[in-house]
Structures are given as C-alpha cells and as structure tokens.
PDB file of N, CA and C in Angstrom:
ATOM      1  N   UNK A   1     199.035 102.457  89.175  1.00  0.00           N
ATOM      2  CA  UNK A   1     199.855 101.262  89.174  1.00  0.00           C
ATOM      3  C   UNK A   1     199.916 100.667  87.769  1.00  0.00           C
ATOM      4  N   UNK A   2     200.210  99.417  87.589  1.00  0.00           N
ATOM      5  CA  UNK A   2     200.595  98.587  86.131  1.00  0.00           C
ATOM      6  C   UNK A   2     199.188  98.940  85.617  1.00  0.00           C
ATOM      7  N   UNK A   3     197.842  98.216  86.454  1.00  0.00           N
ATOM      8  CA  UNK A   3     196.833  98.263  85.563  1.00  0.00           C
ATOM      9  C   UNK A   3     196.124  99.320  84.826  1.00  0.00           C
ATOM     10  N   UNK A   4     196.575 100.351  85.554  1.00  0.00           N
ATOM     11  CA  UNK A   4     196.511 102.038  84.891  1.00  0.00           C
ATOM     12  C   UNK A   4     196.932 102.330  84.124  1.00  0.00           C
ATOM     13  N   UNK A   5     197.999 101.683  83.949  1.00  0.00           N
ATOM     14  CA  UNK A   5     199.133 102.627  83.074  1.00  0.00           C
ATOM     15  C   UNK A   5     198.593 102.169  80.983  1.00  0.00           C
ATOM     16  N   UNK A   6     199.193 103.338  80.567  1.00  0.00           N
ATOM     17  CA  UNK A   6     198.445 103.521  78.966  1.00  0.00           C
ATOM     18  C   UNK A   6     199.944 102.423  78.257  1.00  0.00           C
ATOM     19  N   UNK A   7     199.609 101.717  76.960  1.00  0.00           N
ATOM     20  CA  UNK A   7     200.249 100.876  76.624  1.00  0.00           C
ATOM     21  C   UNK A   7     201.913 101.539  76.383  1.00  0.00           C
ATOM     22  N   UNK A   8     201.368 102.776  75.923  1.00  0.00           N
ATOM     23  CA  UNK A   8     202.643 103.160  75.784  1.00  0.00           C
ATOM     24  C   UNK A   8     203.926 103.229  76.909  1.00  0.00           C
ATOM     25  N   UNK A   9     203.366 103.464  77.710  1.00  0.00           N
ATOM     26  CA  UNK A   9     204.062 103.457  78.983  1.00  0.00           C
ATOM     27  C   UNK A   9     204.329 102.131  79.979  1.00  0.00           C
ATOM     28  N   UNK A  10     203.871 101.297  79.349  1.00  0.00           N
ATOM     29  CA  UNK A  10     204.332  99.865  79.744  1.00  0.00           C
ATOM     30  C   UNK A  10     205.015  99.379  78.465  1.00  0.00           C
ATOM     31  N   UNK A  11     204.833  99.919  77.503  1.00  0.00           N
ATOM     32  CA  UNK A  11     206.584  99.180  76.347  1.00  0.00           C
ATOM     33  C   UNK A  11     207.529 100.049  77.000  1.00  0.00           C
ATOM     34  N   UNK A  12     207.219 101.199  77.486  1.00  0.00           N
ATOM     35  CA  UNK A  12     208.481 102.248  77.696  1.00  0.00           C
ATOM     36  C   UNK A  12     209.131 101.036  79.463  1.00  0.00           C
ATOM     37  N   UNK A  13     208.520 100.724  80.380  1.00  0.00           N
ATOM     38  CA  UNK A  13     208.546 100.324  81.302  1.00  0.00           C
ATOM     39  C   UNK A  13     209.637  98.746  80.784  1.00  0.00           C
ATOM     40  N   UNK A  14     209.020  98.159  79.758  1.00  0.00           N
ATOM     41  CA  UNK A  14     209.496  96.729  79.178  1.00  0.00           C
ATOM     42  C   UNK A  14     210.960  97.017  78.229  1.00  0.00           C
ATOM     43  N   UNK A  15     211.383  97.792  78.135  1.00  0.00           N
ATOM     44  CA  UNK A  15     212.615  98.763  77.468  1.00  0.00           C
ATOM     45  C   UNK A  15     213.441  99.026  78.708  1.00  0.00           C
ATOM     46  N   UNK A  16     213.068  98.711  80.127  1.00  0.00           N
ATOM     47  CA  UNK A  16     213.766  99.331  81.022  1.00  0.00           C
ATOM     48  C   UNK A  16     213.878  98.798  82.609  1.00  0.00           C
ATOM     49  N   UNK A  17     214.573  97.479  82.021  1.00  0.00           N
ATOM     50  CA  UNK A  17     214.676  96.784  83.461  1.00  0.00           C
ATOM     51  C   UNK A  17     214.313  97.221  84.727  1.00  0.00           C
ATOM     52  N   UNK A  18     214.900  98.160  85.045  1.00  0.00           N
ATOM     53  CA  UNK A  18     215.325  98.793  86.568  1.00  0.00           C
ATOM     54  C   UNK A  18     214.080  99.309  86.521  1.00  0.00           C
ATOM     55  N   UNK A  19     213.533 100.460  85.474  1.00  0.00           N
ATOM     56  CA  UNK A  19     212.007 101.160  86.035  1.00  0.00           C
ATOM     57  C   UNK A  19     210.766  99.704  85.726  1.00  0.00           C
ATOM     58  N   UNK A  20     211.097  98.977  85.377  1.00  0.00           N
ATOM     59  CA  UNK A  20     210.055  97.828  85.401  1.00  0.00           C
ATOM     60  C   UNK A  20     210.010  97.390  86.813  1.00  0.00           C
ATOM     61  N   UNK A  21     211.098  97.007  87.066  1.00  0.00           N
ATOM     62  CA  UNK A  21     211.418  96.473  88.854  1.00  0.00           C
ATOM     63  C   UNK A  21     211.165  97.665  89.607  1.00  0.00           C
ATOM     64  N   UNK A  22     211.203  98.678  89.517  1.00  0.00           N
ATOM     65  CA  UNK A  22     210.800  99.484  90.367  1.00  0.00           C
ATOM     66  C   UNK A  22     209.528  99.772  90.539  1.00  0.00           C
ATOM     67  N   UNK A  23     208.745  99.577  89.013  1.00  0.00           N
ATOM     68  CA  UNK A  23     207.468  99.867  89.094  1.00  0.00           C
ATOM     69  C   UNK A  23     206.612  98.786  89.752  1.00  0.00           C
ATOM     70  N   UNK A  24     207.312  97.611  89.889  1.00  0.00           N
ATOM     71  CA  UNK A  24     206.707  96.158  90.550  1.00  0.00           C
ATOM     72  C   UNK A  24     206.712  96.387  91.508  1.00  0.00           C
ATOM     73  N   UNK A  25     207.722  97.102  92.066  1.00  0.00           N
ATOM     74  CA  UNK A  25     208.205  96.685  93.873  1.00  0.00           C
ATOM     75  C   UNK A  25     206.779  98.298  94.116  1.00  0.00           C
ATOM     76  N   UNK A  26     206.836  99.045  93.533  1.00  0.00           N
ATOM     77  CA  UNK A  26     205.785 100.176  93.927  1.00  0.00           C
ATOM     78  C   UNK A  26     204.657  99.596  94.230  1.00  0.00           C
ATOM     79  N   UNK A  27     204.134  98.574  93.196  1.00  0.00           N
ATOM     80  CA  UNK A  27     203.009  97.584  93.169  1.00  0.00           C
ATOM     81  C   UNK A  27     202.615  96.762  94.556  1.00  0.00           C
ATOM     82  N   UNK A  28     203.754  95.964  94.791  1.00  0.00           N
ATOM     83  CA  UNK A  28     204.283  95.360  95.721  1.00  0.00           C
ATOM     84  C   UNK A  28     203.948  95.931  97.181  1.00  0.00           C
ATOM     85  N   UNK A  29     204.786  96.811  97.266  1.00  0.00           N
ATOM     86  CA  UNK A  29     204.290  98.305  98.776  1.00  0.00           C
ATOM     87  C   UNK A  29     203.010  98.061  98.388  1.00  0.00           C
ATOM     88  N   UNK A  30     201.924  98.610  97.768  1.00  0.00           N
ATOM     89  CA  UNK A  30     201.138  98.935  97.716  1.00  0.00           C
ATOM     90  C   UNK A  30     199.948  98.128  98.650  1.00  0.00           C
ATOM     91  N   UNK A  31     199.909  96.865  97.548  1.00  0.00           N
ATOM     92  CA  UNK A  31     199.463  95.637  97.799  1.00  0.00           C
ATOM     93  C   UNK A  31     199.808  95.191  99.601  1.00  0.00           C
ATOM     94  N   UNK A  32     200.537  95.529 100.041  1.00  0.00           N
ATOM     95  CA  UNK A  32     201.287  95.143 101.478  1.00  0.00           C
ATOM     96  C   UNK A  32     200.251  95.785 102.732  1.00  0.00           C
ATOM     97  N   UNK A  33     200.893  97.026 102.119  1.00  0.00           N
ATOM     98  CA  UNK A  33     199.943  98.294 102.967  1.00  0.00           C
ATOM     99  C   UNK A  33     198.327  97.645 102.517  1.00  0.00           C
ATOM    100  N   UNK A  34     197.883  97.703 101.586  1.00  0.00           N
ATOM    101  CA  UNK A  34     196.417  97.182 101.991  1.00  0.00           C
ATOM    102  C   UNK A  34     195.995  96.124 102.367  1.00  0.00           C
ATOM    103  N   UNK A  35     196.874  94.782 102.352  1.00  0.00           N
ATOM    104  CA  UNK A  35     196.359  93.763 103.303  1.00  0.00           C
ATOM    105  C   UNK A  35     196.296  94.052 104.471  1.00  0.00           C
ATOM    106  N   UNK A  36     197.774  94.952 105.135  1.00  0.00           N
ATOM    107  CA  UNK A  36     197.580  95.151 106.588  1.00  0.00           C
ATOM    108  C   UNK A  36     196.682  96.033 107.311  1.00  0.00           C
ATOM    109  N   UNK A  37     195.927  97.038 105.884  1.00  0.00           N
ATOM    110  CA  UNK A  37     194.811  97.901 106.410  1.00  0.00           C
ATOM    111  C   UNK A  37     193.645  96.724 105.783  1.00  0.00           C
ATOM    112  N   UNK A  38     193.447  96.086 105.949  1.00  0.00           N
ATOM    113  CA  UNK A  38     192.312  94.944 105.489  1.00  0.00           C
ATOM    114  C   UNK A  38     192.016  94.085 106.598  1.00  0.00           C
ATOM    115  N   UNK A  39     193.448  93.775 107.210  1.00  0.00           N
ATOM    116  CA  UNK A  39     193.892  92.469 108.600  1.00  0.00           C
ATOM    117  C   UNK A  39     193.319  93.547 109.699  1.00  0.00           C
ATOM    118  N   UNK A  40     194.015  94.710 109.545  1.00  0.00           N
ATOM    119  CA  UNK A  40     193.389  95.670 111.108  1.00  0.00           C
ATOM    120  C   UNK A  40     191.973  95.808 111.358  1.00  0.00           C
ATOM    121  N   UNK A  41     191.366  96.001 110.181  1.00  0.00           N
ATOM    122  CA  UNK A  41     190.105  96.255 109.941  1.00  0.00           C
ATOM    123  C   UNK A  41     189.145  95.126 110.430  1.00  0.00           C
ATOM    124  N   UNK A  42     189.147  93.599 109.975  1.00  0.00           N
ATOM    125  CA  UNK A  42     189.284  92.916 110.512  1.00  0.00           C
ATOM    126  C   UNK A  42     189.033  92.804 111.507  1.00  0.00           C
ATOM    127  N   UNK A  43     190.152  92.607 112.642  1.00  0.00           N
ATOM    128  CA  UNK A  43     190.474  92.332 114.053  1.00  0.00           C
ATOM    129  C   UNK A  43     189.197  93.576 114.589  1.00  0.00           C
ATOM    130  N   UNK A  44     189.140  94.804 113.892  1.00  0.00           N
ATOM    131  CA  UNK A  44     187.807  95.391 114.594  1.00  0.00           C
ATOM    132  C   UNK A  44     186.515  95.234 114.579  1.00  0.00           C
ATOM    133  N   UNK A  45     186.209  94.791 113.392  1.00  0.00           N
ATOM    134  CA  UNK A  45     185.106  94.565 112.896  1.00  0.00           C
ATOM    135  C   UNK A  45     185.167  92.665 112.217  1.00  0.00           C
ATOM    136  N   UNK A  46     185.548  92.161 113.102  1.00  0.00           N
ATOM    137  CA  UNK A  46     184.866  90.754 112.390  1.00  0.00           C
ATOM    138  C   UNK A  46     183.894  90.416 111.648  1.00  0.00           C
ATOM    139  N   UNK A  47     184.588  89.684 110.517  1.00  0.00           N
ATOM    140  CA  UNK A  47     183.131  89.394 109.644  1.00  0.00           C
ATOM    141  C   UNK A  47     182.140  88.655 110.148  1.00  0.00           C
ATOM    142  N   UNK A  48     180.975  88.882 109.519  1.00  0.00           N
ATOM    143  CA  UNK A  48     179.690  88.290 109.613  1.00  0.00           C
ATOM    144  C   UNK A  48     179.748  86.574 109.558  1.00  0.00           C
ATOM    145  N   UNK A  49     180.604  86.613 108.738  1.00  0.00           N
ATOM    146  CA  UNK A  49     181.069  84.783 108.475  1.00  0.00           C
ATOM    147  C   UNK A  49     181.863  84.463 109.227  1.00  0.00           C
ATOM    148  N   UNK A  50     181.325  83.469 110.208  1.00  0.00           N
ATOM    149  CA  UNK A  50     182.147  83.226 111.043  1.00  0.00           C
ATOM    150  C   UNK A  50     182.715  81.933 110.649  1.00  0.00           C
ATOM    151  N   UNK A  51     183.933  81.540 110.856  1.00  0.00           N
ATOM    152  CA  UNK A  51     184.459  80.021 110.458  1.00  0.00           C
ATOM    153  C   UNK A  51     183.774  78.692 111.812  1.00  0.00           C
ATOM    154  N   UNK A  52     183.337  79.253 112.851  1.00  0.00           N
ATOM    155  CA  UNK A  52     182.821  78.699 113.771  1.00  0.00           C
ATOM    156  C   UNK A  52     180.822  77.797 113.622  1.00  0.00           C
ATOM    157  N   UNK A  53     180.806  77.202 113.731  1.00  0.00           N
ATOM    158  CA  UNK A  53     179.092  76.877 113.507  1.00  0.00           C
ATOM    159  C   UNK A  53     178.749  75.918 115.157  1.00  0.00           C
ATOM    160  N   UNK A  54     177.876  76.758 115.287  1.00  0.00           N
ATOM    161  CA  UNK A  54     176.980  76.636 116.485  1.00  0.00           C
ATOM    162  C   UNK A  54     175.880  75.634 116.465  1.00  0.00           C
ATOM    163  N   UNK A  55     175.797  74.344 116.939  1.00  0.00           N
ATOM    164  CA  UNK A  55     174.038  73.160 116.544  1.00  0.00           C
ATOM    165  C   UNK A  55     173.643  73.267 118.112  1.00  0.00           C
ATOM    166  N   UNK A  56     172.385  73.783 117.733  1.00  0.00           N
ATOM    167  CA  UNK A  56     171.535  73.416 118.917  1.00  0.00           C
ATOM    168  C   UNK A  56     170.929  72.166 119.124  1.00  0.00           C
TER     169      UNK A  56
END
C-alpha cells in the first residue's frame, strides 16, 4: 500500500492524478475488508473488556 511504497514511486503516483486516486481507493478496499474481518471476529470472540461493570 502507500506506506510501502519507495519514494520514488509515490512522486511517480503525485505526477498522476488518476493512479494516485486509484492507489487511495486500493487503500480504502483494503482498510474496509479489515474492519469487517475485525467486527466478525469480534461478535465471536468478545473482548475481555467489557463496556459493562458488575458491583457486588
């Protein structure tokens, strides 16, 4: 993704509207797909932290 990429290839990216926006929106997908594998994960395995607190 962006943070990978070698400098040269992000001036080449900044020279080139359309592959800049394309390379965002790749970013973008990316980022998407792993919240919703983060949210599923989640719903199976609830965290340890619960937002709930229990007083005896």
């Amino acid at each position: 993704m962006l943070l990978e990429m070698d400098n040269s290839e992000l001036l080449l990216l900044l020279e080139s509207p359309e592959s800049l926006a394309a390379k965002v929106d790749e970013a973008v997908q990316v980022l998407k797909v792993s919240k919703t594998k983060v949210s599923s994960q989640d719903d199976l395995h609830p965290s340890c932290f619960s937002t709930e607190v229990a007083v005896n």
